[in-house]
N, C-alpha and C. Protein backbone atom coordinates (compact mmCIF):
# COMPACT_ATOMS: atom_id res chain seq x y z
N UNK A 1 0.84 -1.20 0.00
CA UNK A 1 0.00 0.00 0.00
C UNK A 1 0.88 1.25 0.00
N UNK A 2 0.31 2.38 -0.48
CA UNK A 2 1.19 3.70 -0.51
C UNK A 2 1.29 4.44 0.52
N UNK A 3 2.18 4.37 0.90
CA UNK A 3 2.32 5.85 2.42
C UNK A 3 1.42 6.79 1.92
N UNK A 4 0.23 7.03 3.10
CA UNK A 4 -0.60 7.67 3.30
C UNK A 4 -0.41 9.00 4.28
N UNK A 5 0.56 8.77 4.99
CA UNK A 5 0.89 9.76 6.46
C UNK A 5 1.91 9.57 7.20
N UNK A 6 2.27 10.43 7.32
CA UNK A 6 3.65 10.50 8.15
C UNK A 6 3.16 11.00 9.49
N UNK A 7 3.36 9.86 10.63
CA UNK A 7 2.88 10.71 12.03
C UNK A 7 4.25 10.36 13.17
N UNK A 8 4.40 12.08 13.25
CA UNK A 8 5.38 12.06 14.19
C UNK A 8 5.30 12.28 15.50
N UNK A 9 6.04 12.23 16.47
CA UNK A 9 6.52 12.82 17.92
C UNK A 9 7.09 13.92 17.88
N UNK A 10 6.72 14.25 18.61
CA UNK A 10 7.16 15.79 18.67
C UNK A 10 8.34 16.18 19.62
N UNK A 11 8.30 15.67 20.65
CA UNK A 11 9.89 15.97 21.32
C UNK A 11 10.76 15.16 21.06
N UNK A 12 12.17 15.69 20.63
CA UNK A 12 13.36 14.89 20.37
C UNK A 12 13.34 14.11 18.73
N UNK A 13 12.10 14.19 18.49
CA UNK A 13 12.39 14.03 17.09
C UNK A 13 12.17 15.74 16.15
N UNK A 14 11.00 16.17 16.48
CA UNK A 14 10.60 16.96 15.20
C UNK A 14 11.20 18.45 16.23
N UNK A 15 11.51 18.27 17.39
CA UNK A 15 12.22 19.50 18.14
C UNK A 15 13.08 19.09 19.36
N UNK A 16 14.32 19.85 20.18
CA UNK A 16 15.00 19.37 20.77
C UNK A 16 14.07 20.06 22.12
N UNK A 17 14.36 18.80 23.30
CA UNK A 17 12.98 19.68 23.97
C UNK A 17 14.15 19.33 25.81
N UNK A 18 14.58 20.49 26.71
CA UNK A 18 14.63 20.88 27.85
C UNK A 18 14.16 20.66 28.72
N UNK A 19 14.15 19.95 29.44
CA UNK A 19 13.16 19.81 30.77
C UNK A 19 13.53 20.68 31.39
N UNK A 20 15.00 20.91 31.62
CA UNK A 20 15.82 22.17 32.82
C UNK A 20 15.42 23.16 32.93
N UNK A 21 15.24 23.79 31.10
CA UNK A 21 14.61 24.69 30.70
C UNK A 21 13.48 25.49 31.33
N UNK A 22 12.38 24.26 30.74
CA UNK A 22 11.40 24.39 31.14
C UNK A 22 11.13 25.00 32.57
N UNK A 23 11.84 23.92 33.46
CA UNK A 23 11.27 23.83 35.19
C UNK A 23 11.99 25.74 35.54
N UNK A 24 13.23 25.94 35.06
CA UNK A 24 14.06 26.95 35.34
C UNK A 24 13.20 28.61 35.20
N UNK A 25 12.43 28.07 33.79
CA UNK A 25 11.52 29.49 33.38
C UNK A 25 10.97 29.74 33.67
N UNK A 26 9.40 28.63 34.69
CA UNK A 26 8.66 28.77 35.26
C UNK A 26 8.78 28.93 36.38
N UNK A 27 9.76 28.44 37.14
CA UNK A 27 9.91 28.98 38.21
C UNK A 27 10.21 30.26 38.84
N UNK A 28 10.96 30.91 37.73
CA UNK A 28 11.21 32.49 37.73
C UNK A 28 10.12 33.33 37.64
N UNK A 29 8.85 32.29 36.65
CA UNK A 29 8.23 33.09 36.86
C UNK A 29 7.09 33.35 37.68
N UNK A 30 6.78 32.46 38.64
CA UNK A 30 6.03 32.04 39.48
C UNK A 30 6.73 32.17 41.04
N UNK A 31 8.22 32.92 40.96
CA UNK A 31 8.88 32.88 42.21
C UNK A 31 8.93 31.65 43.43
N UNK A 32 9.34 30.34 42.74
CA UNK A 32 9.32 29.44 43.30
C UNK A 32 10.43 28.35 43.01
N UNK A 33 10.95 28.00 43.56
CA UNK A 33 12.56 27.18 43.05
C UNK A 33 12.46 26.18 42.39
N UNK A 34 13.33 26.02 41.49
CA UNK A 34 13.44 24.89 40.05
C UNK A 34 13.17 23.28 41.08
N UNK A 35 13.83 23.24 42.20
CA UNK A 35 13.45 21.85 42.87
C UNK A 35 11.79 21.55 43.13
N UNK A 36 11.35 22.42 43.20
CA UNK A 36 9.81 22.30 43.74
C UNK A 36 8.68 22.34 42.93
N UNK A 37 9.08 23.06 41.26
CA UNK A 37 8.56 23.40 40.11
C UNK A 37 8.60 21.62 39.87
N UNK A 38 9.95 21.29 39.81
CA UNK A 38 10.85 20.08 39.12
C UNK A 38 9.43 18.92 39.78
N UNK A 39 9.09 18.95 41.18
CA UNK A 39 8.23 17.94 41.87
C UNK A 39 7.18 18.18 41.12
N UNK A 40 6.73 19.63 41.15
CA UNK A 40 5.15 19.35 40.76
C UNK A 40 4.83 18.64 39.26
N UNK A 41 5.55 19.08 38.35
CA UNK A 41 5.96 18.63 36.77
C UNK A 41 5.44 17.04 36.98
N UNK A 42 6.81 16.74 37.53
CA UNK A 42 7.14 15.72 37.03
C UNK A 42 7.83 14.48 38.45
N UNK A 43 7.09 15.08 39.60
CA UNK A 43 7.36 13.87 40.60
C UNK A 43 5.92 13.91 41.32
N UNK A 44 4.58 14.47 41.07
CA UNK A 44 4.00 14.78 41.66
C UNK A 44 2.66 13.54 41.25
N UNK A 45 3.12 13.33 40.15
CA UNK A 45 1.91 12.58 39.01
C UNK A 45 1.18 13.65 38.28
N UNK A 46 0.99 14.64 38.61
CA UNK A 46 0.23 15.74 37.63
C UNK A 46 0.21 15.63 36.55
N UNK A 47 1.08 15.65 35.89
CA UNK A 47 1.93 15.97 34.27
C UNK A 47 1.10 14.26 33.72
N UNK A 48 1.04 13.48 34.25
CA UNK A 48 0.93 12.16 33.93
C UNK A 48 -0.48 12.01 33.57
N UNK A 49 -0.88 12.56 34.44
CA UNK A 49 -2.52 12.43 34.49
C UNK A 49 -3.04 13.39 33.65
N UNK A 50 -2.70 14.52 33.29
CA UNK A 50 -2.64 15.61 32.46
C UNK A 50 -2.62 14.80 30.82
N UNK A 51 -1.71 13.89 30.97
CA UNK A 51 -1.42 13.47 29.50
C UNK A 51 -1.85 11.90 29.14
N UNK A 52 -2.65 11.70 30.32
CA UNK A 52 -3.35 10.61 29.93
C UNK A 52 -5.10 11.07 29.89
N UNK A 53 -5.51 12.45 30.04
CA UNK A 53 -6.21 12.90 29.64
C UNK A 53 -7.53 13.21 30.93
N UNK A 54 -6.80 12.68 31.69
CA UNK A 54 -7.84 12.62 33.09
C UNK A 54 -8.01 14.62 33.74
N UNK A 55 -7.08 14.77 33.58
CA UNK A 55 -7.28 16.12 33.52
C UNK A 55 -7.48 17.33 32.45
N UNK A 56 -8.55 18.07 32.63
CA UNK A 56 -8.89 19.09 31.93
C UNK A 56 -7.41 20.47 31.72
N UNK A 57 -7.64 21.02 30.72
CA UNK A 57 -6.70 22.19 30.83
C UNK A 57 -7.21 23.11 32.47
N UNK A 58 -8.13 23.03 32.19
CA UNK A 58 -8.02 24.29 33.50
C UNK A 58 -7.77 23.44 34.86
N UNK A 59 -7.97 22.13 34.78
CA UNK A 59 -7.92 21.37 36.21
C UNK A 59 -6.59 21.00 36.45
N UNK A 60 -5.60 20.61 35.17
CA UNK A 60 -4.28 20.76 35.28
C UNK A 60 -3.60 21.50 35.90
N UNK A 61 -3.92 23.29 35.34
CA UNK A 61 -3.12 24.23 35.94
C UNK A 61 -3.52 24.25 37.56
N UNK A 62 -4.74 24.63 37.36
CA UNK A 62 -5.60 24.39 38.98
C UNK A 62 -4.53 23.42 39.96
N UNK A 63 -4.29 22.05 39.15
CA UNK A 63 -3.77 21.06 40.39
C UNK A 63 -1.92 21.76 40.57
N UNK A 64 -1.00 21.93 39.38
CA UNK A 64 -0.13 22.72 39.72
C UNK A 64 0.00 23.88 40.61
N UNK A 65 -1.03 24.70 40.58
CA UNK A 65 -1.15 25.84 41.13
C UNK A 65 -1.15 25.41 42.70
N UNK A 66 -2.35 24.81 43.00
CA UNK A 66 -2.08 24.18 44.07
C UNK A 66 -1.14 23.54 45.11
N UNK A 67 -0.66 22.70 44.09
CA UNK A 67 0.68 21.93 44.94
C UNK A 67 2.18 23.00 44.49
N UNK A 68 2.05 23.73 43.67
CA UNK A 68 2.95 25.10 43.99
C UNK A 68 3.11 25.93 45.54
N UNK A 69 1.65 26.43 45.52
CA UNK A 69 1.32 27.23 46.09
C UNK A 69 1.21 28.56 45.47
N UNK A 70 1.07 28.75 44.28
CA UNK A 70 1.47 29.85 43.54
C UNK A 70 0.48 29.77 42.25
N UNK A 71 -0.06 30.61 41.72
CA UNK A 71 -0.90 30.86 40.23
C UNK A 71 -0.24 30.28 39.00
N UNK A 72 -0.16 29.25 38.46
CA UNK A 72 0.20 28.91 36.90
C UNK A 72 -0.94 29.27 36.36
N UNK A 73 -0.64 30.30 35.35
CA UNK A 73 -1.55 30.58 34.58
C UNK A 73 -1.05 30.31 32.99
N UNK A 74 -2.00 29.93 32.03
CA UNK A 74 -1.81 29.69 30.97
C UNK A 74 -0.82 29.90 30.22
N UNK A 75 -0.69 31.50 30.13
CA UNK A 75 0.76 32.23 29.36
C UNK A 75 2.06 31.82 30.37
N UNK A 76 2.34 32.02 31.65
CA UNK A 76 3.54 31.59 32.13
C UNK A 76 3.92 29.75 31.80
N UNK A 77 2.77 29.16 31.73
CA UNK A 77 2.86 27.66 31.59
C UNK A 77 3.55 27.60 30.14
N UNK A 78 2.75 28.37 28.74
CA UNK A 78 3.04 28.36 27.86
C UNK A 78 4.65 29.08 27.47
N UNK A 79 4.49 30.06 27.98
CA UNK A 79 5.99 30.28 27.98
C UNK A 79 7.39 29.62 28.23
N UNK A 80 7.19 29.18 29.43
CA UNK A 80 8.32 27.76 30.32
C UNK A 80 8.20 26.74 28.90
N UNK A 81 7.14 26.30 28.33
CA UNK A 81 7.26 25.38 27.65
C UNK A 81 7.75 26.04 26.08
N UNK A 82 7.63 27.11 25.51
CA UNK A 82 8.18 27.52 24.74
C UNK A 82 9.51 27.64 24.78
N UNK A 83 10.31 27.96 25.63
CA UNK A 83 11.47 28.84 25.48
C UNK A 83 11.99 26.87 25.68
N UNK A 84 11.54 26.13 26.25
CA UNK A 84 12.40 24.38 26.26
C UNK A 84 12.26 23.93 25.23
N UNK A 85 11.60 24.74 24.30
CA UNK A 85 11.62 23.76 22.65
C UNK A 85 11.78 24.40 21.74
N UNK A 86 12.67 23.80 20.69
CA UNK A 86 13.73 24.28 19.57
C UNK A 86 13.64 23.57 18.39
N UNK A 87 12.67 23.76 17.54
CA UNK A 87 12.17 22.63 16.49
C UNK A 87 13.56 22.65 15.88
N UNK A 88 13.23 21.56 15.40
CA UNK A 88 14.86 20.95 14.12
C UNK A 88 14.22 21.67 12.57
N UNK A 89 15.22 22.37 12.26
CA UNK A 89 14.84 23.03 10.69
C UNK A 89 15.09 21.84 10.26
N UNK A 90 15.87 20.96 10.34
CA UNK A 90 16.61 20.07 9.15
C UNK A 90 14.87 19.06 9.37
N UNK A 91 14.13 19.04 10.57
CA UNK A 91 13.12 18.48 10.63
C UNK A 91 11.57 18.92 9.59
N UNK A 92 12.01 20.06 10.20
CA UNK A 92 10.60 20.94 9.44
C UNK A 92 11.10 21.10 7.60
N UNK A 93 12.51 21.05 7.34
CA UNK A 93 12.71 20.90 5.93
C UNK A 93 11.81 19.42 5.45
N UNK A 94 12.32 18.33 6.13
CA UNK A 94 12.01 17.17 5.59
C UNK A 94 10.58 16.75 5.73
N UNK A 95 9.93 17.36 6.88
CA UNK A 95 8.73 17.47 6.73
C UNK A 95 7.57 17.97 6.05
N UNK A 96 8.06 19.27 4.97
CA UNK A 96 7.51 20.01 4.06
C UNK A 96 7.74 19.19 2.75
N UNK A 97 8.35 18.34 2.57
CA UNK A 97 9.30 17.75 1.78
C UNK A 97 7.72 16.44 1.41
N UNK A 98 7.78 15.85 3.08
CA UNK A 98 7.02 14.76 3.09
C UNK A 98 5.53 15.26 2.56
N UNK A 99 5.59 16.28 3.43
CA UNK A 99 4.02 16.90 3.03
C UNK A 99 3.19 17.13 1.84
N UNK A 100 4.23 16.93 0.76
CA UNK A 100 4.07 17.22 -0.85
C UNK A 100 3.57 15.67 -1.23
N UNK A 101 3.70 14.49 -0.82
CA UNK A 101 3.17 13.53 -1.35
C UNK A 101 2.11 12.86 0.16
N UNK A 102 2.10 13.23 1.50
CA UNK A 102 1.60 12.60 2.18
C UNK A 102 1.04 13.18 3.41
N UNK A 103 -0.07 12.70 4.19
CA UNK A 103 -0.61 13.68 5.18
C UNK A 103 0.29 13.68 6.30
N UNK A 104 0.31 14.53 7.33
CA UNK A 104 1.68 15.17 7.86
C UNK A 104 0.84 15.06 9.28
N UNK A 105 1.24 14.49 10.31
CA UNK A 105 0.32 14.63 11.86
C UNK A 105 1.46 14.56 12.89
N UNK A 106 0.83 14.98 14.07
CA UNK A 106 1.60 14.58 15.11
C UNK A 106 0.91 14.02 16.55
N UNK A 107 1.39 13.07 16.99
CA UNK A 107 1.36 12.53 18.22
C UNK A 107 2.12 12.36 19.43
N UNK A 108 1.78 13.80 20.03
CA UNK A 108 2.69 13.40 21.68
C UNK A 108 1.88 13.03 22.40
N UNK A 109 2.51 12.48 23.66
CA UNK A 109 2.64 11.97 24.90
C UNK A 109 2.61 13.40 25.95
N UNK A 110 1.38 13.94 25.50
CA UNK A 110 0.84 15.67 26.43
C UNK A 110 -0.50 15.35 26.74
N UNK A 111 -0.27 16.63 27.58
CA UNK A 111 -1.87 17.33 28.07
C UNK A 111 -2.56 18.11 26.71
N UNK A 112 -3.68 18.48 27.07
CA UNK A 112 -5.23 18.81 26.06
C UNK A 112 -4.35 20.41 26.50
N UNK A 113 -4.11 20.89 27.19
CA UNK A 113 -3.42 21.97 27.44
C UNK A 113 -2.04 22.35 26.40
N UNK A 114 -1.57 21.00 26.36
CA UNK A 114 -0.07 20.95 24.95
C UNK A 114 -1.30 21.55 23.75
N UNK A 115 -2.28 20.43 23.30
CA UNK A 115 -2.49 20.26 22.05
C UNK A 115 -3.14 22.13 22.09
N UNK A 116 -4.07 22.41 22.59
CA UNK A 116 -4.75 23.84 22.45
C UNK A 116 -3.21 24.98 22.28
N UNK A 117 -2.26 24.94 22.96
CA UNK A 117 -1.06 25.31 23.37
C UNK A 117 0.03 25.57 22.11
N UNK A 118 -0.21 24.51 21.48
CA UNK A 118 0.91 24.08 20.32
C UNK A 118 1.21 25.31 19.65
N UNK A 119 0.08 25.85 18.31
CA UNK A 119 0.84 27.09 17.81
C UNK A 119 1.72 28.18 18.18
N UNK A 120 1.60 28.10 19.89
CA UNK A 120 2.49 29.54 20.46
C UNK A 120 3.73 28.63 20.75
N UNK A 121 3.46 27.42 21.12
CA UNK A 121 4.80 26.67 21.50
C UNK A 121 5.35 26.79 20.68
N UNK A 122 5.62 26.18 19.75
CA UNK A 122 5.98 25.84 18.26
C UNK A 122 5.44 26.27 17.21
N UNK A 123 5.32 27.51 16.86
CA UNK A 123 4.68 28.16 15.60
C UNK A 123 5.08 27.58 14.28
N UNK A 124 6.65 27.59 14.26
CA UNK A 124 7.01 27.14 13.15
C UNK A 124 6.72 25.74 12.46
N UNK A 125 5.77 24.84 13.16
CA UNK A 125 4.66 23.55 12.82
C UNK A 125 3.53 24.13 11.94
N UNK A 126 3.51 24.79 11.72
CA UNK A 126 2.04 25.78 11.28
C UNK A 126 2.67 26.86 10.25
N UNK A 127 1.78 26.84 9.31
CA UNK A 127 0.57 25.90 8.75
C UNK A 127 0.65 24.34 8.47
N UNK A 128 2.40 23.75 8.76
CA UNK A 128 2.50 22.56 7.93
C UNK A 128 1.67 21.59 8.81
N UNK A 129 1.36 21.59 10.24
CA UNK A 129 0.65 20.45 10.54
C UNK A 129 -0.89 20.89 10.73
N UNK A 130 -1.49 22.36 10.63
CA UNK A 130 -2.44 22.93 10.87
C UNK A 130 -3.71 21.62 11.09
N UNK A 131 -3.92 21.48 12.12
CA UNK A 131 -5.44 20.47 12.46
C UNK A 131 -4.80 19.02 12.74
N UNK A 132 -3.44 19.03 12.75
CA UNK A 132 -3.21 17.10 12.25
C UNK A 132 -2.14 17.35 13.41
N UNK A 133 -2.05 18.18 14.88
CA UNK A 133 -1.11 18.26 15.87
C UNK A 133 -2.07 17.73 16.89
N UNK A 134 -2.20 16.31 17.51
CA UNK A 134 -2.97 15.70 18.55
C UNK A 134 -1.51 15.18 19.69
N UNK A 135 -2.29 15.90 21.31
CA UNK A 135 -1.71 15.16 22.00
C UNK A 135 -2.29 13.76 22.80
N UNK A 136 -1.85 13.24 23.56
CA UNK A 136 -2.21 11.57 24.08
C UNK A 136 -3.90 12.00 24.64
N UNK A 137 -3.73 13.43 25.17
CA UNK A 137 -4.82 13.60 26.42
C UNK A 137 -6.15 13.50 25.88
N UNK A 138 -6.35 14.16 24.16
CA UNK A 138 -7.55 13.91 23.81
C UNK A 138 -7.42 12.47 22.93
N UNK A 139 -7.19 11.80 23.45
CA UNK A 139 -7.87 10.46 23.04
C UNK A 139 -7.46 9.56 24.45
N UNK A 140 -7.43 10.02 25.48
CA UNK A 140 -7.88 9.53 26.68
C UNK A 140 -6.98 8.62 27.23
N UNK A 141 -5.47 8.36 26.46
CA UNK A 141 -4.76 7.49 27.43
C UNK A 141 -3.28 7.98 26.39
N UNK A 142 -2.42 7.23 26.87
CA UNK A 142 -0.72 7.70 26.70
C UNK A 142 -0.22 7.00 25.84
N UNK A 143 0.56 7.06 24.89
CA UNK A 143 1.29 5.97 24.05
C UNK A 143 2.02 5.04 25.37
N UNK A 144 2.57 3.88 25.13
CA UNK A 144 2.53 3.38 23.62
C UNK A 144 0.85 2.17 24.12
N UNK A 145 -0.44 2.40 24.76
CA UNK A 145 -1.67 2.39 24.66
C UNK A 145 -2.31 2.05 23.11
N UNK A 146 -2.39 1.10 22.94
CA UNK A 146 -2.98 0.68 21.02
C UNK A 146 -3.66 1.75 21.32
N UNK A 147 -5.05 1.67 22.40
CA UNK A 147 -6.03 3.00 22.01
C UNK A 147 -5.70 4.28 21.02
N UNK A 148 -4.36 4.74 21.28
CA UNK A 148 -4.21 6.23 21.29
C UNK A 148 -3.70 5.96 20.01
N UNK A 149 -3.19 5.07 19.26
CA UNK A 149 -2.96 4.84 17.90
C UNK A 149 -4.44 5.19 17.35
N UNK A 150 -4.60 4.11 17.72
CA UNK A 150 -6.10 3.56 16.71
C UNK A 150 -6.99 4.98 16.75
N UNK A 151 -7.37 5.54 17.82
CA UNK A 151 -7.96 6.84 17.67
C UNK A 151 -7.45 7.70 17.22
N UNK A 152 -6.32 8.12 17.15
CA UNK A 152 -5.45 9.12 16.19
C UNK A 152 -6.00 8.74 14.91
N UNK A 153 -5.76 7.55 14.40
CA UNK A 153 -5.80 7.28 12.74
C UNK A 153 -6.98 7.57 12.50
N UNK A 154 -8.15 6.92 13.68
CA UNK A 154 -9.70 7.32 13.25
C UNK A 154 -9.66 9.20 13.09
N UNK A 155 -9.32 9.83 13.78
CA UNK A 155 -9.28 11.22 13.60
C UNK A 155 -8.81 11.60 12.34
N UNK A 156 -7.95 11.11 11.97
CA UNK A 156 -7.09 11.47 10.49
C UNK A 156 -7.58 10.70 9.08
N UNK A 157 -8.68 10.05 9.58
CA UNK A 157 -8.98 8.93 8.44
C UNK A 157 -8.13 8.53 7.52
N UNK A 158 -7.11 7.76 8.28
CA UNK A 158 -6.00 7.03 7.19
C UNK A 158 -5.84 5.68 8.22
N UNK A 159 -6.15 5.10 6.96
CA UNK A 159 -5.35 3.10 7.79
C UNK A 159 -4.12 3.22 8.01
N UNK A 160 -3.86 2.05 8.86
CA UNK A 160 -2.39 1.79 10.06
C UNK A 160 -1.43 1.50 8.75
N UNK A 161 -1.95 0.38 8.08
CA UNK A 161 -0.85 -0.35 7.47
C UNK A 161 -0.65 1.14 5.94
N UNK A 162 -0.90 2.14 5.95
CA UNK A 162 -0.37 3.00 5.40
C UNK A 162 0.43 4.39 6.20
N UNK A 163 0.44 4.29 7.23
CA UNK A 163 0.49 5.33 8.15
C UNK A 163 2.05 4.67 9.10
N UNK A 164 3.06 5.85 8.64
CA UNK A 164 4.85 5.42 9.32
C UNK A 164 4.41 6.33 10.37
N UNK A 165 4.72 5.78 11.54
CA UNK A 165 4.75 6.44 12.64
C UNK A 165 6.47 6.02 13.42
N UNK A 166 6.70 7.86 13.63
CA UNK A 166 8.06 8.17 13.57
C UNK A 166 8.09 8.76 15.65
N UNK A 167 9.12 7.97 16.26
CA UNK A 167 8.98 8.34 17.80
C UNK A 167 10.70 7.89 18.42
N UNK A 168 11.03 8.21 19.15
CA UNK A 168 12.49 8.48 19.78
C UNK A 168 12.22 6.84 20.52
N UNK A 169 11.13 6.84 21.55
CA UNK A 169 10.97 6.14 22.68
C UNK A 169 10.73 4.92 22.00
N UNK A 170 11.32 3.62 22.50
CA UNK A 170 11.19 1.96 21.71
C UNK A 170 10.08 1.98 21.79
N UNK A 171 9.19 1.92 23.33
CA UNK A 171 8.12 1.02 23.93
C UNK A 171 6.58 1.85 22.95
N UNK A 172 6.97 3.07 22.66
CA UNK A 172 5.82 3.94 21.68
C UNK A 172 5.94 3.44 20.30
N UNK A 173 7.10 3.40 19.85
CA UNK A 173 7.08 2.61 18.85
C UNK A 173 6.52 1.16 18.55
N UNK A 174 7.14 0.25 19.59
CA UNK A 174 6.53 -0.99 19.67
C UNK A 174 4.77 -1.30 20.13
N UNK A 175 4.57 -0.23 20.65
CA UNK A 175 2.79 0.13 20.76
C UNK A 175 2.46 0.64 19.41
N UNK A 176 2.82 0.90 18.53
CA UNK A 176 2.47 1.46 17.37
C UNK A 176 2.59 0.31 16.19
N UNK A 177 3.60 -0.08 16.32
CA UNK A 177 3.28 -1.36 15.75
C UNK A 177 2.27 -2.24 15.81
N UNK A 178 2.36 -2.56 17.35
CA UNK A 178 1.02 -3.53 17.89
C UNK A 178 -0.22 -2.98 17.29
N UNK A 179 -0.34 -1.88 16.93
CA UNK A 179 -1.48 -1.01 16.36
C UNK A 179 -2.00 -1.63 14.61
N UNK A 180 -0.41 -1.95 14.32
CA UNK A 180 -0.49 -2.31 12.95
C UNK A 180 0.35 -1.39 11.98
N UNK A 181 0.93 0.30 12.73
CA UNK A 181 1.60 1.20 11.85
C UNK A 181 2.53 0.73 11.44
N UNK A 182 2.93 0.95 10.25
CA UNK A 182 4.41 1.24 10.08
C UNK A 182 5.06 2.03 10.90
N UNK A 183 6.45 1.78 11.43
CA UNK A 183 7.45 2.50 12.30
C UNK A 183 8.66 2.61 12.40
N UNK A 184 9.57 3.40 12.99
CA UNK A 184 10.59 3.99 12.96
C UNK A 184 11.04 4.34 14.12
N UNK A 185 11.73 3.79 14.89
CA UNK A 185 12.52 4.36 16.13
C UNK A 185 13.51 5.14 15.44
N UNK A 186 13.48 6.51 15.99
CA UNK A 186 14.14 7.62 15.39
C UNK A 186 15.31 7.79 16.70
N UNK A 187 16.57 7.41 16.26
CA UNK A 187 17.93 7.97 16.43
C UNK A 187 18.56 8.87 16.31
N UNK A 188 18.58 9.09 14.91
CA UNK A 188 19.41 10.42 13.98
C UNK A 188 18.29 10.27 12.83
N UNK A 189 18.74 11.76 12.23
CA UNK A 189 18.61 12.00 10.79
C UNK A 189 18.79 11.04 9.79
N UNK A 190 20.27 10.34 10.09
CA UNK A 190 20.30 9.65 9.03
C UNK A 190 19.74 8.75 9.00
N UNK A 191 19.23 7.57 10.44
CA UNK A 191 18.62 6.57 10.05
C UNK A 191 17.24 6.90 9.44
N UNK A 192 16.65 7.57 9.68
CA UNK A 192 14.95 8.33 9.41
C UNK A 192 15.13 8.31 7.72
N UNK A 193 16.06 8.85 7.17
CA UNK A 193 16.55 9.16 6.01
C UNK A 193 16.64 7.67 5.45
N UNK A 194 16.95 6.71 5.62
CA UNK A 194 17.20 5.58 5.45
C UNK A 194 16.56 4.98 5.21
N UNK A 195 15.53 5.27 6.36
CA UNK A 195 14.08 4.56 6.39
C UNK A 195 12.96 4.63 5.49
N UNK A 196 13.26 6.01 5.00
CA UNK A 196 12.03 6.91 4.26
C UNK A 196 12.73 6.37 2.59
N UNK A 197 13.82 6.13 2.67
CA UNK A 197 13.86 5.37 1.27
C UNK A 197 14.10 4.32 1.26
N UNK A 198 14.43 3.24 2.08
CA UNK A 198 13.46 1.66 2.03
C UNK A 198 12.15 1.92 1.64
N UNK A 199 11.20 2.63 2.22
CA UNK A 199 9.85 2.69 1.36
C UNK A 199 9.75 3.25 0.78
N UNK A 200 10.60 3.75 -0.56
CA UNK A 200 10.28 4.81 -1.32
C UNK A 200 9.59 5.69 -1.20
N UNK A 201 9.88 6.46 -0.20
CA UNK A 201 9.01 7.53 0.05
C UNK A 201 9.69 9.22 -0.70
């Protein structure tokens, strides 16, 4: 069958993405120290539950705010997460590239807060992924979850066995398979490059 879609990940493949960053910006701007930012993120379960979809955008910030002690509000959230991500031109080249013969999507492992979020994060995705940027949260569970395959593709109306799905992490990949996609554990450039012409793409 003919490659139908190229669906990627978005951190570490299609941009280089900071956690340090991140925790460092928000904390400055919320006057609260990178160790305690660092818990709520990402030792607290928040972030987890956020991106397995159990939490709403506003109940997300709400539960940060909380176990801060301090206001996360939308733009400071969005900001911290902007200034930690640095799309790859050599990415967004090859992706404009792909886009000329095939539909172009993305799938992270985020909150409904990422996906609404995305254009200010990452502008330079836009127009090329305009409508086809989904994170884990709206389809209700986390890679590598078959669910979150299989509902992505239903969203995009394209079958598995035409659809390369491109991700850094093995175990997302190997859930993507189990799905039925074509896939690619992405290393470098060059293997991706490699890959994309084994299937004549």
């Amino acid at each position: 069958m003919t490659l139908r879609c190229v669906l990627f990940d978005l951190d570490e493949v299609l941009a280089d993405y900071d956690r340090s960053v991140r925790v460092s910006h928000l904390a400055h701007a919320i006057g609260r120290t990178p160790e305690a930012v660092q818990d709520a993120i990402y030792g607290s379960g928040i972030e987890d539950a956020a991106d397995s979809g159990t939490l709403t955008a506003e109940t997300y910030l709400d539960a940060l705010s909380t176990h801060l002690g301090r206001a996360v509000t939308v733009d400071a959230w969005t900001a911290a997460r902007r200034t930690a991500t640095v799309i790859r031109p050599y990415m967004l080249e090859l992706a404009a590239t792909l886009g000329q013969r095939s539909t172009l999507a993305i799938l992270t492992n985020n909150s409904v807060l990422m996906a609404q979020q995305l254009h200010r994060i990452a502008p330079a995705l836009f127009p090329l992924f305009d409508g086809r940027a989904f994170a884990s949260a709206q389809f209700g569970a986390r890679k590598p979850d078959v669910e979150v395959y299989t509902n992505c593709l239903a969203a995009l109306k394209v079958p598995a066995d035409a659809t390369l799905f491109v991700d850094d992490n093995e175990a997302n990949v190997e859930g993507a398979r189990g799905a039925g996609l074509l896939v690619h554990h992405y290393r470098d450039f060059a293997g991706l490059e490699r890959a994309l012409a084994d299937l004549r793409v």
